[in-house]
Protein backbone atom coordinates (compact mmCIF):
# COMPACT_ATOMS: atom_id res chain seq x y z
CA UNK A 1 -15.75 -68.20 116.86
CA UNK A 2 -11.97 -68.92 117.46
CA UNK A 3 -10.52 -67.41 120.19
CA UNK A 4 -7.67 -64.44 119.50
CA UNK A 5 -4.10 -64.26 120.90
CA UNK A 6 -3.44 -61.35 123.08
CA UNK A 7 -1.48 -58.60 121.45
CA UNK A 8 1.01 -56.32 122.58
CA UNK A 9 2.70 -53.62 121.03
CA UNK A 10 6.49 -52.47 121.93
CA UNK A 11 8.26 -49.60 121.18
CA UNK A 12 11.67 -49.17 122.02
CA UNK A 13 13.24 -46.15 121.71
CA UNK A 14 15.17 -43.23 123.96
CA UNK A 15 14.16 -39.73 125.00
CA UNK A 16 14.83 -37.01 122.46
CA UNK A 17 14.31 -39.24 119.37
CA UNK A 18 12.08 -37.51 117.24
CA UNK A 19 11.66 -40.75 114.93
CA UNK A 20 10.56 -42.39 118.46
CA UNK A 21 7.91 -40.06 118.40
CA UNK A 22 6.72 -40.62 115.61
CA UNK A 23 6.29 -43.97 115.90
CA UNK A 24 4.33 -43.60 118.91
CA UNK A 25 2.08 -41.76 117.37
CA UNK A 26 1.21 -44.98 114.80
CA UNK A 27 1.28 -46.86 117.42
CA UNK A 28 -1.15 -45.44 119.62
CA UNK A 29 -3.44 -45.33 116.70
CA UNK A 30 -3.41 -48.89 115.61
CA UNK A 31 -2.90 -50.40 119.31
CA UNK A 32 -6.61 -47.97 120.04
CA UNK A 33 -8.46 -48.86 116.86
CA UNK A 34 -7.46 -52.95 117.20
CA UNK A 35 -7.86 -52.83 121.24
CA UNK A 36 -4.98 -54.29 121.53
CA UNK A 37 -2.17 -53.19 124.50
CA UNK A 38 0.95 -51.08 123.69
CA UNK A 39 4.00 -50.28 125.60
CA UNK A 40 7.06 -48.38 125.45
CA UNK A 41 10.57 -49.20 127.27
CA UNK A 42 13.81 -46.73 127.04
CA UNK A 43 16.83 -48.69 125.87
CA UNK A 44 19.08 -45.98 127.94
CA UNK A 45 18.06 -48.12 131.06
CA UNK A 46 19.49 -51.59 130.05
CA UNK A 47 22.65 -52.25 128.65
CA UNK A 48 21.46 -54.95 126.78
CA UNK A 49 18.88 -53.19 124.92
CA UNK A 50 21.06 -50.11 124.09
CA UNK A 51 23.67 -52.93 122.97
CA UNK A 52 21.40 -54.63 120.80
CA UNK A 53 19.21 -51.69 119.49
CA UNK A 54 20.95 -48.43 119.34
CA UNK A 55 21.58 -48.15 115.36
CA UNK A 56 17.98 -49.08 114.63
CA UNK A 57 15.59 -47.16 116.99
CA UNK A 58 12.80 -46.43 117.12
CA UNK A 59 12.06 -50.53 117.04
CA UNK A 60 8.61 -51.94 116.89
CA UNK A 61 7.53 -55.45 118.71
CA UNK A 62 4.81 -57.13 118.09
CA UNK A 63 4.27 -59.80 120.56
CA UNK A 64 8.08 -59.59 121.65
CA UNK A 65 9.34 -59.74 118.26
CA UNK A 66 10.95 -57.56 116.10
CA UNK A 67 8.41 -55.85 113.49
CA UNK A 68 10.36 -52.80 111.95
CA UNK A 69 12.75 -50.39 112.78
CA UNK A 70 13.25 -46.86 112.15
CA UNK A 71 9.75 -46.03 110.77
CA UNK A 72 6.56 -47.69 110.99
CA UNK A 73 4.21 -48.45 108.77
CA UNK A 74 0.92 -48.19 109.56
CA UNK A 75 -0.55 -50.55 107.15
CA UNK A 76 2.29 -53.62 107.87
CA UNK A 77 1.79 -52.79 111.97
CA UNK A 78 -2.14 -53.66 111.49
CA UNK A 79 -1.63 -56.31 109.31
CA UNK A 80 1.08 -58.02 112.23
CA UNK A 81 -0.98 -57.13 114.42
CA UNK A 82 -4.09 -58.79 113.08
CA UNK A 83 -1.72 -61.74 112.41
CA UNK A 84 -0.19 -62.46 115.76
CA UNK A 85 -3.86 -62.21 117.00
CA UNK A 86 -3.93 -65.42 114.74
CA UNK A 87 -1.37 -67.02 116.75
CA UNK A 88 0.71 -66.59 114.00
């Protein structure tokens, strides 16, 4: 048996995004049914990230980078996710 990268999951998004919410919701699903971590950082606290993401939120990370934007898809997040375990 090989072993399997560790995974996280990152949302970025801002309070009061309903699409944000949304996306949470997938991602609490697949991050619980793969065991693999998820978190969730507000781009209203970092210039940076507001700079860089504000047009496309809610963003997904898989591992640090960049999965999807606006929605996600259930099917692609798993399949990234399963992926990445991969080391790929």
């Amino acid at each position: 048996m090989t072993d399997s990268v560790p995974v996280t999951i990152t949302l970025l998004g801002k309070p009061g995004c309903h699409l944000c919410d949304d996306a949470r919701e997938v991602i609490v699903r697949v991050a619980a049914d793969l065991g693999v971590a998820w978190e969730e950082e507000d781009i209203t606290r970092s210039p940076e990230l507001t700079r860089r993401y504000w047009e496309q939120i809610p963003v997904t990370l898989v591992n640090g980078v960049q999965h999807d934007f606006w929605r996600v898809d259930e099917r692609r997040l798993r399949a990234a996710v399963e992926q990445a375990r991969r080391g790929r």
